[in-house]
PDB file of N, CA and C in Angstrom:
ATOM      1  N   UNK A   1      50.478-205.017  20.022  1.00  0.00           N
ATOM      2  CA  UNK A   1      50.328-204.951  21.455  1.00  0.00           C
ATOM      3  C   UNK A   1      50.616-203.534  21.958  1.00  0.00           C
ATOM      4  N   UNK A   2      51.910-203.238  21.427  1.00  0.00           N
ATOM      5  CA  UNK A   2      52.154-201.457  21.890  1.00  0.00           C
ATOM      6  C   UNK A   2      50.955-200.887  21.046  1.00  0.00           C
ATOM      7  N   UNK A   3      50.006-200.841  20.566  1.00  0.00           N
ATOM      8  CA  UNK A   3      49.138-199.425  20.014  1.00  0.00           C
ATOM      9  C   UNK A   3      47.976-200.234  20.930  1.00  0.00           C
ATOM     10  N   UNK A   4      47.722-200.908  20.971  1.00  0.00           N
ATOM     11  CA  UNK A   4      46.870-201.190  22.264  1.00  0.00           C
ATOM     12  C   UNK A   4      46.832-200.684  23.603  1.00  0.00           C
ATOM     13  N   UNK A   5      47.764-200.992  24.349  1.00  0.00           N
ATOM     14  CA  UNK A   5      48.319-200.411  25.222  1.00  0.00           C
ATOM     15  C   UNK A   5      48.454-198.882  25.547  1.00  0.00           C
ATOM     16  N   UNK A   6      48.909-198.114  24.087  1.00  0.00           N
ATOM     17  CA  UNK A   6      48.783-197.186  24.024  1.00  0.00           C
ATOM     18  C   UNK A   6      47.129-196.147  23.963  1.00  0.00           C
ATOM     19  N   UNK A   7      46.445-197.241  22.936  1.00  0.00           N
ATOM     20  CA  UNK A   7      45.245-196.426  22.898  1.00  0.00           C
ATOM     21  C   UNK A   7      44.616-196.387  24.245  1.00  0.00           C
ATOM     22  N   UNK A   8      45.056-197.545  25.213  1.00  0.00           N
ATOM     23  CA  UNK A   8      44.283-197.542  26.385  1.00  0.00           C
ATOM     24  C   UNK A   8      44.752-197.170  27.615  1.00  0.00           C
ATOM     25  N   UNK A   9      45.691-196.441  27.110  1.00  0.00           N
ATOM     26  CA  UNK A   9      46.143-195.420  28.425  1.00  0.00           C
ATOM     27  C   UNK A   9      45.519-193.791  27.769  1.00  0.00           C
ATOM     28  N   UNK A  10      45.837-193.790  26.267  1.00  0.00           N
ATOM     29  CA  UNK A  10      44.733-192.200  26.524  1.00  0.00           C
ATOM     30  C   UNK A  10      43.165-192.609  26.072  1.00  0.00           C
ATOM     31  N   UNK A  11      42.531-193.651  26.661  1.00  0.00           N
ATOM     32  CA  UNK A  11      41.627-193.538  26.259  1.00  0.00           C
ATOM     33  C   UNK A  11      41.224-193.458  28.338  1.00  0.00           C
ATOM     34  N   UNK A  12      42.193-194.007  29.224  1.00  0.00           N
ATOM     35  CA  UNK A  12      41.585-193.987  30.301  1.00  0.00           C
ATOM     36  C   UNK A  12      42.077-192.023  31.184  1.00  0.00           C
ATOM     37  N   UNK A  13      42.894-191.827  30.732  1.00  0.00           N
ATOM     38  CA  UNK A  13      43.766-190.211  30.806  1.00  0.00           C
ATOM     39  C   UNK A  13      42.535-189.275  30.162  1.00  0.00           C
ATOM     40  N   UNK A  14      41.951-189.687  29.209  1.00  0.00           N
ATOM     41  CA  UNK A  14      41.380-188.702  28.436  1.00  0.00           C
ATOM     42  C   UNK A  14      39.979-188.019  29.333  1.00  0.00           C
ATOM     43  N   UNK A  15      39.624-189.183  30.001  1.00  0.00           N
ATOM     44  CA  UNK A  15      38.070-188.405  30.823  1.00  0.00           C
ATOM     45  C   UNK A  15      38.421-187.703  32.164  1.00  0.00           C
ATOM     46  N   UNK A  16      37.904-186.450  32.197  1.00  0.00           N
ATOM     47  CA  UNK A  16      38.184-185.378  33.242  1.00  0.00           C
ATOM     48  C   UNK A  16      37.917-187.087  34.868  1.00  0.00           C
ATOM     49  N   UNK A  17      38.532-187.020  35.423  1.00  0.00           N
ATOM     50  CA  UNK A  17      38.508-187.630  37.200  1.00  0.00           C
ATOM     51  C   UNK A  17      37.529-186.763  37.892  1.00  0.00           C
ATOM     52  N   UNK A  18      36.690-186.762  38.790  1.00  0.00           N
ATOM     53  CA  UNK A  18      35.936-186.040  39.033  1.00  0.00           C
ATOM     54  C   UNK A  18      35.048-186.770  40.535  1.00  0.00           C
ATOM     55  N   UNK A  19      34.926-185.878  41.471  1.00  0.00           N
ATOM     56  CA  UNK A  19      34.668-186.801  42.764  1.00  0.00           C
ATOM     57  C   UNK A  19      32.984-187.439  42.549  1.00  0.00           C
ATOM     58  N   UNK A  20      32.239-186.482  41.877  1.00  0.00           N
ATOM     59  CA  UNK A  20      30.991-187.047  42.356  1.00  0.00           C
ATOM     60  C   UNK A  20      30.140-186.471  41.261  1.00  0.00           C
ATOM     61  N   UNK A  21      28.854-186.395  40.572  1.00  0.00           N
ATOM     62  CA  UNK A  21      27.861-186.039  39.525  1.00  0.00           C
ATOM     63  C   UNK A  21      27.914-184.697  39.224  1.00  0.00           C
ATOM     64  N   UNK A  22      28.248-183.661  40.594  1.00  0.00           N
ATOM     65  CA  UNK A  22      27.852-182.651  40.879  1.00  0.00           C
ATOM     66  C   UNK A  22      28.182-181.515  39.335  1.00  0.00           C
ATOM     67  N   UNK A  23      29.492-181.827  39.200  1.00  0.00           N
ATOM     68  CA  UNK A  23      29.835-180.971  37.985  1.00  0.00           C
ATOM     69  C   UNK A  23      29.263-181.010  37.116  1.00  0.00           C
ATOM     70  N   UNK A  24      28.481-181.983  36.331  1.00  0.00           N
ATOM     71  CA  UNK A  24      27.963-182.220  35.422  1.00  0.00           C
ATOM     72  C   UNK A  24      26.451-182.116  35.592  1.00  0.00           C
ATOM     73  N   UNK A  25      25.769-182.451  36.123  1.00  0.00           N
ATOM     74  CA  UNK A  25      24.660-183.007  36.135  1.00  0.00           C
ATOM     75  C   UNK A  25      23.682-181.923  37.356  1.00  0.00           C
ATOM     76  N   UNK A  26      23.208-181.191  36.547  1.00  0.00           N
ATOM     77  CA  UNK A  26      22.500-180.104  37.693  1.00  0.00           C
ATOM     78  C   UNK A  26      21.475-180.505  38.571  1.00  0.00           C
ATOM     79  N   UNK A  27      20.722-181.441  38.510  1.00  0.00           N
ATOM     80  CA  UNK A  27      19.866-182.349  39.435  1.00  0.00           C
ATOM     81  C   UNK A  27      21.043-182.687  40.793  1.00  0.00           C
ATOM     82  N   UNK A  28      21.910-183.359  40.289  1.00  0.00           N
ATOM     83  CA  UNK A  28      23.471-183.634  41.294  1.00  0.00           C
ATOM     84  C   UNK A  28      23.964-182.567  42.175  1.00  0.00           C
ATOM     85  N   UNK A  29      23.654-181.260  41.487  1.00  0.00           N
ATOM     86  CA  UNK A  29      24.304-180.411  41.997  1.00  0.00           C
ATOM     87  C   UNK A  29      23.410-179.643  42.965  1.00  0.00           C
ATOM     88  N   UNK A  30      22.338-179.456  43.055  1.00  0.00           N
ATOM     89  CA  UNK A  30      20.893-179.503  43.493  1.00  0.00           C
ATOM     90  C   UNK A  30      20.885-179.676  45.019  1.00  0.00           C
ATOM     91  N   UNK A  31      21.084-181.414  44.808  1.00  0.00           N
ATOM     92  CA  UNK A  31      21.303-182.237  45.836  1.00  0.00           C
ATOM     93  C   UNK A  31      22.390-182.044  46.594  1.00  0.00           C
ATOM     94  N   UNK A  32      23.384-182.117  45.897  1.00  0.00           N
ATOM     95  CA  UNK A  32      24.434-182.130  46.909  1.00  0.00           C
ATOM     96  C   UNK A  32      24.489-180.391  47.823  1.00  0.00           C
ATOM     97  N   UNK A  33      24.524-179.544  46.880  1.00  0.00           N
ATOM     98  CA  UNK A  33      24.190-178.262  48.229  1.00  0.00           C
ATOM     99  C   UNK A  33      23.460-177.841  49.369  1.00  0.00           C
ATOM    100  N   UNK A  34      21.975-178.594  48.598  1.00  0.00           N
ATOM    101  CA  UNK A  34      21.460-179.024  50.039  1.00  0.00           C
ATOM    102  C   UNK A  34      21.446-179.981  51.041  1.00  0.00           C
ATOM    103  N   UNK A  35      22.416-180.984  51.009  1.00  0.00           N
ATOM    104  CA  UNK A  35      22.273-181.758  51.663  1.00  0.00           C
ATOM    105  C   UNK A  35      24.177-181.185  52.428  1.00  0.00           C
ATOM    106  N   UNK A  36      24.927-180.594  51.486  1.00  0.00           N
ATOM    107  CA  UNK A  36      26.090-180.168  52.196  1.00  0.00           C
ATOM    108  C   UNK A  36      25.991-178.877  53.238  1.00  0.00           C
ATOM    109  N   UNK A  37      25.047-178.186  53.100  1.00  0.00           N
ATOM    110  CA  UNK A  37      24.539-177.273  53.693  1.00  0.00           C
ATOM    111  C   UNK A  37      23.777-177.535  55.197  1.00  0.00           C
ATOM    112  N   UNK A  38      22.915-178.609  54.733  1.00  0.00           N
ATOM    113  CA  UNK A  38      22.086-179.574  56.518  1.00  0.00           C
ATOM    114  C   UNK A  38      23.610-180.220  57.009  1.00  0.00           C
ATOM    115  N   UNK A  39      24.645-181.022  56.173  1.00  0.00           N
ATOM    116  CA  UNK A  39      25.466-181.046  57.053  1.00  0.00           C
ATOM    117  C   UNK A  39      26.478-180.935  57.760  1.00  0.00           C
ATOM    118  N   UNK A  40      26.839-179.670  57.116  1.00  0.00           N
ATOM    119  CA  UNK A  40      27.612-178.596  57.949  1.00  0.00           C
ATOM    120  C   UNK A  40      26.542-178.084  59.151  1.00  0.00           C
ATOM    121  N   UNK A  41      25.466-177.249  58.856  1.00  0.00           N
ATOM    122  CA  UNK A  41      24.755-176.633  60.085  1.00  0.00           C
ATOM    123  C   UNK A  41      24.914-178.107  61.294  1.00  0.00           C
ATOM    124  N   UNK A  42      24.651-179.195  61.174  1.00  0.00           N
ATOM    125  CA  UNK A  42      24.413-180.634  61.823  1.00  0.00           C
ATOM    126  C   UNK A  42      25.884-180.914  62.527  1.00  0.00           C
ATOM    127  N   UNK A  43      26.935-181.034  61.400  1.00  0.00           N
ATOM    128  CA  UNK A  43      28.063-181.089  62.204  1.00  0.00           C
ATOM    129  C   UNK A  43      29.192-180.488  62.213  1.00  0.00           C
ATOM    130  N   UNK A  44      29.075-179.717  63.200  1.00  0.00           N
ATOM    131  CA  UNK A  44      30.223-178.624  63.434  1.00  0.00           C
ATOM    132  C   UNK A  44      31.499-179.597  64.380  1.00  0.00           C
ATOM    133  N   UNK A  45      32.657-178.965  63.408  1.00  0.00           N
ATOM    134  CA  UNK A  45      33.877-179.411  64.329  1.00  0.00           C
ATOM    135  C   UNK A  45      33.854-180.676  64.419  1.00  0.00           C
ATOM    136  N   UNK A  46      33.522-181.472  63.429  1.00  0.00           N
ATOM    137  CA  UNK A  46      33.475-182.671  63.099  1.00  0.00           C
ATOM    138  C   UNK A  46      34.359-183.492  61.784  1.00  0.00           C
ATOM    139  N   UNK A  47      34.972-184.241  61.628  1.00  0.00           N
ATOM    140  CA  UNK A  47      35.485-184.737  60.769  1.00  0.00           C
ATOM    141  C   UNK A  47      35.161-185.536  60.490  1.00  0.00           C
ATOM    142  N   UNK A  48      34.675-185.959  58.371  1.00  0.00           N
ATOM    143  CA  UNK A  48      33.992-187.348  58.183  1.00  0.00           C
ATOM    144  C   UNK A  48      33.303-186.980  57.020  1.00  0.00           C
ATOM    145  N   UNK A  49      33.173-188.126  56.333  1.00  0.00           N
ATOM    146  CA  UNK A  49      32.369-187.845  54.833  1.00  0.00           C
ATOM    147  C   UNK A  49      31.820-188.741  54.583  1.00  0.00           C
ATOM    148  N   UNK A  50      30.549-189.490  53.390  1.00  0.00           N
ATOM    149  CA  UNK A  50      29.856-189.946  53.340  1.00  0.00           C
ATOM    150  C   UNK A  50      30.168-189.918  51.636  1.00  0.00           C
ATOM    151  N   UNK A  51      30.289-191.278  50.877  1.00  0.00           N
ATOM    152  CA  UNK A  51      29.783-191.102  49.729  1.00  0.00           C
ATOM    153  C   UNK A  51      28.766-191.625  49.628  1.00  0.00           C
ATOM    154  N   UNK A  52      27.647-190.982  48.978  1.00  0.00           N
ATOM    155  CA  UNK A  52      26.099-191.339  48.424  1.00  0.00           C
ATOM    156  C   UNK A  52      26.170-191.970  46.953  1.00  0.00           C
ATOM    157  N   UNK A  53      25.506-192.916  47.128  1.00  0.00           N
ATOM    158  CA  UNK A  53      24.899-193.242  45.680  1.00  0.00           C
ATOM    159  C   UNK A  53      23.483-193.565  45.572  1.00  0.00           C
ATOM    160  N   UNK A  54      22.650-192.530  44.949  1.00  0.00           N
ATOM    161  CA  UNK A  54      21.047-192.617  44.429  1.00  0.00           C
ATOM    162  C   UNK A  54      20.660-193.257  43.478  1.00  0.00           C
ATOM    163  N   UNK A  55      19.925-194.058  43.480  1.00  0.00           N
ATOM    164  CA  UNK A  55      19.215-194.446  43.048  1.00  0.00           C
ATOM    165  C   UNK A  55      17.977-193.932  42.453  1.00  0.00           C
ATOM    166  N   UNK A  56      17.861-193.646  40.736  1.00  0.00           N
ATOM    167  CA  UNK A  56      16.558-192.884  40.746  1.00  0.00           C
ATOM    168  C   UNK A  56      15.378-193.938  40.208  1.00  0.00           C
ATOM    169  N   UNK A  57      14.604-193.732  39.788  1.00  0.00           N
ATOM    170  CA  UNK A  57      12.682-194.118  38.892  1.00  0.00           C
ATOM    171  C   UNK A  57      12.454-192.638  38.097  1.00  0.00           C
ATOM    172  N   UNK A  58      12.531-192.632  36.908  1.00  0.00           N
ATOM    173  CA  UNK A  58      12.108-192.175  35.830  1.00  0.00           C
ATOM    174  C   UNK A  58      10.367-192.312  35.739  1.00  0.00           C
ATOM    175  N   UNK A  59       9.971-190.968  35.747  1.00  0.00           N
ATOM    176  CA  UNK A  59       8.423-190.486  35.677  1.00  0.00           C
ATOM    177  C   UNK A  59       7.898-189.366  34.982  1.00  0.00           C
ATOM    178  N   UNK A  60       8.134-189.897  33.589  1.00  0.00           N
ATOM    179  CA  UNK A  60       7.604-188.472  32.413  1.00  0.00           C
ATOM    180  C   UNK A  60       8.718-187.941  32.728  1.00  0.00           C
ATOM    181  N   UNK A  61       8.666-186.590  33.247  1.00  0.00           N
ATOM    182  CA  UNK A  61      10.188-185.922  33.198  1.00  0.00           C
ATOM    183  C   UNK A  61      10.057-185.500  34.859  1.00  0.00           C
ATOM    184  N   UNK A  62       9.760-186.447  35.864  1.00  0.00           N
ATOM    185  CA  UNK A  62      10.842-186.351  37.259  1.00  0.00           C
ATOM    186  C   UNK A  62      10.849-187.611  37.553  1.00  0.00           C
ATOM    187  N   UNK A  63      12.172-187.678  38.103  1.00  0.00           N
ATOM    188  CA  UNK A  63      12.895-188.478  38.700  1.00  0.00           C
ATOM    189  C   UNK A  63      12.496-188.842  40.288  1.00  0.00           C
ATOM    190  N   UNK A  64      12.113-189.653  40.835  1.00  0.00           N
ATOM    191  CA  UNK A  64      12.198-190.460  41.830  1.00  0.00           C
ATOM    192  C   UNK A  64      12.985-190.970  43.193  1.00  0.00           C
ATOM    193  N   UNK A  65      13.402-190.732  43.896  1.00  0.00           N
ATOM    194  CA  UNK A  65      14.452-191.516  44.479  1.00  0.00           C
ATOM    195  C   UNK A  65      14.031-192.788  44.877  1.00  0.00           C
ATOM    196  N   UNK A  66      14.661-194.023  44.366  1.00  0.00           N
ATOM    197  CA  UNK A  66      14.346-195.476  44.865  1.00  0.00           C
ATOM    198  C   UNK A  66      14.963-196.172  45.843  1.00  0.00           C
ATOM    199  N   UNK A  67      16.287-195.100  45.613  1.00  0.00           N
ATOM    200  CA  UNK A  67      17.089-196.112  47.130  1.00  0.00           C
ATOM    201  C   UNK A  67      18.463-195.050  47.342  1.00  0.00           C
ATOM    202  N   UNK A  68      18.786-195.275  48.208  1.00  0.00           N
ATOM    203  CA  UNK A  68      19.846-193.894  49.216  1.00  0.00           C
ATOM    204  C   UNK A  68      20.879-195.305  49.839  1.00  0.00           C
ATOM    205  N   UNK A  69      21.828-195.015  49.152  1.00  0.00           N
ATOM    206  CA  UNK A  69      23.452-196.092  50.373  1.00  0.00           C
ATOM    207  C   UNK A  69      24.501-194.968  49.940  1.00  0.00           C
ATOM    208  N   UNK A  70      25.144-195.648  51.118  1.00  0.00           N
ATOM    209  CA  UNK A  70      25.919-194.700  51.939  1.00  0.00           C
ATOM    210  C   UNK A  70      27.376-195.515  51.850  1.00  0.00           C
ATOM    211  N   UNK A  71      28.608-194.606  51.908  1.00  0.00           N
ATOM    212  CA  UNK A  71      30.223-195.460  52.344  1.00  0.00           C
ATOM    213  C   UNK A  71      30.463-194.378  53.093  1.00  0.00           C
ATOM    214  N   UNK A  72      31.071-194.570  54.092  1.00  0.00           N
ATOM    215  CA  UNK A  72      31.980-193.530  55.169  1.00  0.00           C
ATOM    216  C   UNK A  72      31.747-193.650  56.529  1.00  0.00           C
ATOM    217  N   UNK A  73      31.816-192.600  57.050  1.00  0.00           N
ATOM    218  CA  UNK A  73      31.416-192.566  58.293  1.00  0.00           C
ATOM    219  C   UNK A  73      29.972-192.661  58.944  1.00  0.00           C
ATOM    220  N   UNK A  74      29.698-193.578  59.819  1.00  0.00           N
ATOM    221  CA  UNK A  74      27.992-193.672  59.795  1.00  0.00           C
ATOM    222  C   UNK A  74      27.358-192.967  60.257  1.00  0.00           C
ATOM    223  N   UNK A  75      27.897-192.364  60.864  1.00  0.00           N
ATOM    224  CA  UNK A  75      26.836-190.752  61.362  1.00  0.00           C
ATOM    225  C   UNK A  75      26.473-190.093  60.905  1.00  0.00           C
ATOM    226  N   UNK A  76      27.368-189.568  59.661  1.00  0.00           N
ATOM    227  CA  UNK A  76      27.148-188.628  58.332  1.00  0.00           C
ATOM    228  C   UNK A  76      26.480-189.258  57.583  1.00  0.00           C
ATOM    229  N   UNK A  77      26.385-190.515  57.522  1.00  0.00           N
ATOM    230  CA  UNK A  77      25.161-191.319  56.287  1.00  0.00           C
ATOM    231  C   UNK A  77      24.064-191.425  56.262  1.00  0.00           C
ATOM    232  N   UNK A  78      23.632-191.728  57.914  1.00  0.00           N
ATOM    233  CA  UNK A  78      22.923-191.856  58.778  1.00  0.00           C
ATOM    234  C   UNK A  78      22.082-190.793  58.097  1.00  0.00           C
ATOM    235  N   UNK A  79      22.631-189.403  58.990  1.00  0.00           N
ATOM    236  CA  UNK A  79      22.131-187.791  58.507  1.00  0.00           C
ATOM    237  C   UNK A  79      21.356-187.539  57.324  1.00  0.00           C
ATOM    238  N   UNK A  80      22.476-188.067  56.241  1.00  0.00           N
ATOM    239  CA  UNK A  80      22.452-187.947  55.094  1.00  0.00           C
ATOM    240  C   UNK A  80      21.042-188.895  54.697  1.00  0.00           C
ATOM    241  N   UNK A  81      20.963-190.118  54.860  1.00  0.00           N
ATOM    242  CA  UNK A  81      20.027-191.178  54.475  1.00  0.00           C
ATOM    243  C   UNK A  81      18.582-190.490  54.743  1.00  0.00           C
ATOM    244  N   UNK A  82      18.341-189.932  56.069  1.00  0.00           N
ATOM    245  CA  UNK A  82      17.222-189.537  56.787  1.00  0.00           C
ATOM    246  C   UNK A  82      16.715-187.786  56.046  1.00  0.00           C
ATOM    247  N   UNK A  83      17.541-187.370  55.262  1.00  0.00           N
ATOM    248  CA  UNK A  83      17.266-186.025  54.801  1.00  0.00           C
ATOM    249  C   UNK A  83      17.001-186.619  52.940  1.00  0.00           C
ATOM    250  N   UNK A  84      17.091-187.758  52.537  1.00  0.00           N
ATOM    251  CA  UNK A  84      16.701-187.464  51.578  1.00  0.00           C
ATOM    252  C   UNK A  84      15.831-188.805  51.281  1.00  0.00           C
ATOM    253  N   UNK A  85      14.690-188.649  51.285  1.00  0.00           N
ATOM    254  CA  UNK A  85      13.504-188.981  51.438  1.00  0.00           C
ATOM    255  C   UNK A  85      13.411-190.067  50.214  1.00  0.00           C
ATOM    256  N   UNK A  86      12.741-190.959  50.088  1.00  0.00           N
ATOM    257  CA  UNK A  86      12.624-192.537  49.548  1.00  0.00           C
ATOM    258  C   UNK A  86      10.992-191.885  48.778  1.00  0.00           C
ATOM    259  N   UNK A  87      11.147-191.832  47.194  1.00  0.00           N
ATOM    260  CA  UNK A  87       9.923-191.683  46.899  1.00  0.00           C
ATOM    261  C   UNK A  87       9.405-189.978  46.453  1.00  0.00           C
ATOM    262  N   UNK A  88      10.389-189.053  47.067  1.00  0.00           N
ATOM    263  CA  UNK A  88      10.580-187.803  46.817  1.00  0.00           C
ATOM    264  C   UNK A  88      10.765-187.601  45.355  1.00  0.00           C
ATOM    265  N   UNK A  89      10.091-186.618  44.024  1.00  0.00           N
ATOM    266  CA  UNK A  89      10.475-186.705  43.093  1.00  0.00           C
ATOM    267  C   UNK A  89      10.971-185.334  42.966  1.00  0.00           C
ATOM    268  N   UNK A  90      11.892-185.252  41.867  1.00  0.00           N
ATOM    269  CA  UNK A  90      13.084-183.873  41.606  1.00  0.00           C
ATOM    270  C   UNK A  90      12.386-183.497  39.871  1.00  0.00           C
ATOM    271  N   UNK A  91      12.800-182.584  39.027  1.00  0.00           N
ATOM    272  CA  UNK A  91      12.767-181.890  37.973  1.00  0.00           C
ATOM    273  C   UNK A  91      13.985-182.692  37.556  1.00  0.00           C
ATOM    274  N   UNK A  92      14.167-183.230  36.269  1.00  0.00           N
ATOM    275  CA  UNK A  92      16.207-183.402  35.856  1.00  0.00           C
ATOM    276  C   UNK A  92      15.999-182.659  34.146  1.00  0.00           C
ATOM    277  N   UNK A  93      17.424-182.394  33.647  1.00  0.00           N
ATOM    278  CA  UNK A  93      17.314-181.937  33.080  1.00  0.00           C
ATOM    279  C   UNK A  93      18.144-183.231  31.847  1.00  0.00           C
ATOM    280  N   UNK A  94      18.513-183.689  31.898  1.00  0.00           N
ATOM    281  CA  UNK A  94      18.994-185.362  31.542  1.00  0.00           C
ATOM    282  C   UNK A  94      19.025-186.412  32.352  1.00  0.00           C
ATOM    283  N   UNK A  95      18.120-187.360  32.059  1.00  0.00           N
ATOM    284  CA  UNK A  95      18.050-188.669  32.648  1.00  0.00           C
ATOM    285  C   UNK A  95      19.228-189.453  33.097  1.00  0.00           C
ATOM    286  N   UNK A  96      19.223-190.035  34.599  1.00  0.00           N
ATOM    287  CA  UNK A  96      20.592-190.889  34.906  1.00  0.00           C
ATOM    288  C   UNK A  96      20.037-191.609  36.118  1.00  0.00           C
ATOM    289  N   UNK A  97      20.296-192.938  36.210  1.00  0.00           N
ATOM    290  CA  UNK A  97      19.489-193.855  36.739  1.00  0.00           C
ATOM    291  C   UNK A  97      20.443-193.959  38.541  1.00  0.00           C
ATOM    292  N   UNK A  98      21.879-193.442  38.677  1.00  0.00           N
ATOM    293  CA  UNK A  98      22.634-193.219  39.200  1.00  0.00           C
ATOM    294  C   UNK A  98      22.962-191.662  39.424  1.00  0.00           C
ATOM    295  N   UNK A  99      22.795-191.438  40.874  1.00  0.00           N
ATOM    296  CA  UNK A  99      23.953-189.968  41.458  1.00  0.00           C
ATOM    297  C   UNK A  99      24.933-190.526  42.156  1.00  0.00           C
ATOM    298  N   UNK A 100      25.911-190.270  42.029  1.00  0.00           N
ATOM    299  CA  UNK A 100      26.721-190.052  43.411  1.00  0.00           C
ATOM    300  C   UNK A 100      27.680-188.914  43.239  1.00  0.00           C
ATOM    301  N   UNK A 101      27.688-188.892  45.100  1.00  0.00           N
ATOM    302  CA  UNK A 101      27.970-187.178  46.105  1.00  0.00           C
ATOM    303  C   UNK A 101      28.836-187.983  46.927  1.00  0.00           C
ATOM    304  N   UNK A 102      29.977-187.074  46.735  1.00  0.00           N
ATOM    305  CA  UNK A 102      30.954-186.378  48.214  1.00  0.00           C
ATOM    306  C   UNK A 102      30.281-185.753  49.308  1.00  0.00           C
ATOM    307  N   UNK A 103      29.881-185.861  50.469  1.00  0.00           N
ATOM    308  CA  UNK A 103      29.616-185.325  50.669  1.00  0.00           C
ATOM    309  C   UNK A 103      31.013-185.098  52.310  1.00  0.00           C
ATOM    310  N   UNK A 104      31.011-184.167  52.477  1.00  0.00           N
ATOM    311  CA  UNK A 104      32.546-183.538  53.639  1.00  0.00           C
ATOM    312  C   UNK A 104      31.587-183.099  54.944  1.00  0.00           C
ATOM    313  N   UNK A 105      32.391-183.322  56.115  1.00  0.00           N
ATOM    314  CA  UNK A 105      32.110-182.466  57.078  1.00  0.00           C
ATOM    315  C   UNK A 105      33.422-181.768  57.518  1.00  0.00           C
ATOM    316  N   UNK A 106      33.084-180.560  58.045  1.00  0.00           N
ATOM    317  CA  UNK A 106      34.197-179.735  58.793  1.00  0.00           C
ATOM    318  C   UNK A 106      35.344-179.151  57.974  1.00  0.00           C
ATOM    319  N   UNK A 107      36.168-178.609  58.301  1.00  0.00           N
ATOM    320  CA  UNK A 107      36.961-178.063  57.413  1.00  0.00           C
ATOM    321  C   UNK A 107      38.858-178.965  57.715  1.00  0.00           C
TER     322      UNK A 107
END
């Protein structure tokens, strides 16, 4: 029971924590600058964040977006939902059927 226990505390310790795709996954990272970029210019002096999770469709080698949801504040999702387009395809450089983004407003 103790080496159990044990293996499964460094087996859950062992993977970097990490808010959202962006670090890893350059398609992720893509996205999220431009879409952190529309919403900063959008909302100034505002407080509130939005986590995204994408949905992609795999096509030879681009990716798809199939579906855009949102957790946070609904104004920022809102924003967010309406800037990234249903059906839009991207370049990836490894396949992932899932993104998700932090995305922040204001400082």
């Amino acid at each position: 029971m103790r080496c159990t226990v044990t293996f499964v505390l460094l087996f859950m310790f062992s993977h970097p924590l990490t808010a959202d795709d962006s670090d890893i996954n350059p398609l992720a990272k893509k996205l999220k600058t431009k879409l952190q970029t529309k919403v900063d210019n959008k909302f100034d002096r505002y407080q509130g964040y939005c986590d995204v999770m994408i949905e992609m469709k795999h096509k030879g080698k681009k990716a798809a977006v199939k579906r855009v949801r949102g957790s946070g504040d609904k104004s920022v999702c809102r924003y967010i939902k309406s800037n990234l387009k249903v059906g839009k395809t991207y370049r990836y450089a490894y396949p992932e059927k899932y993104i998700r983004l932090h995305i922040t407003t204001g400082n």
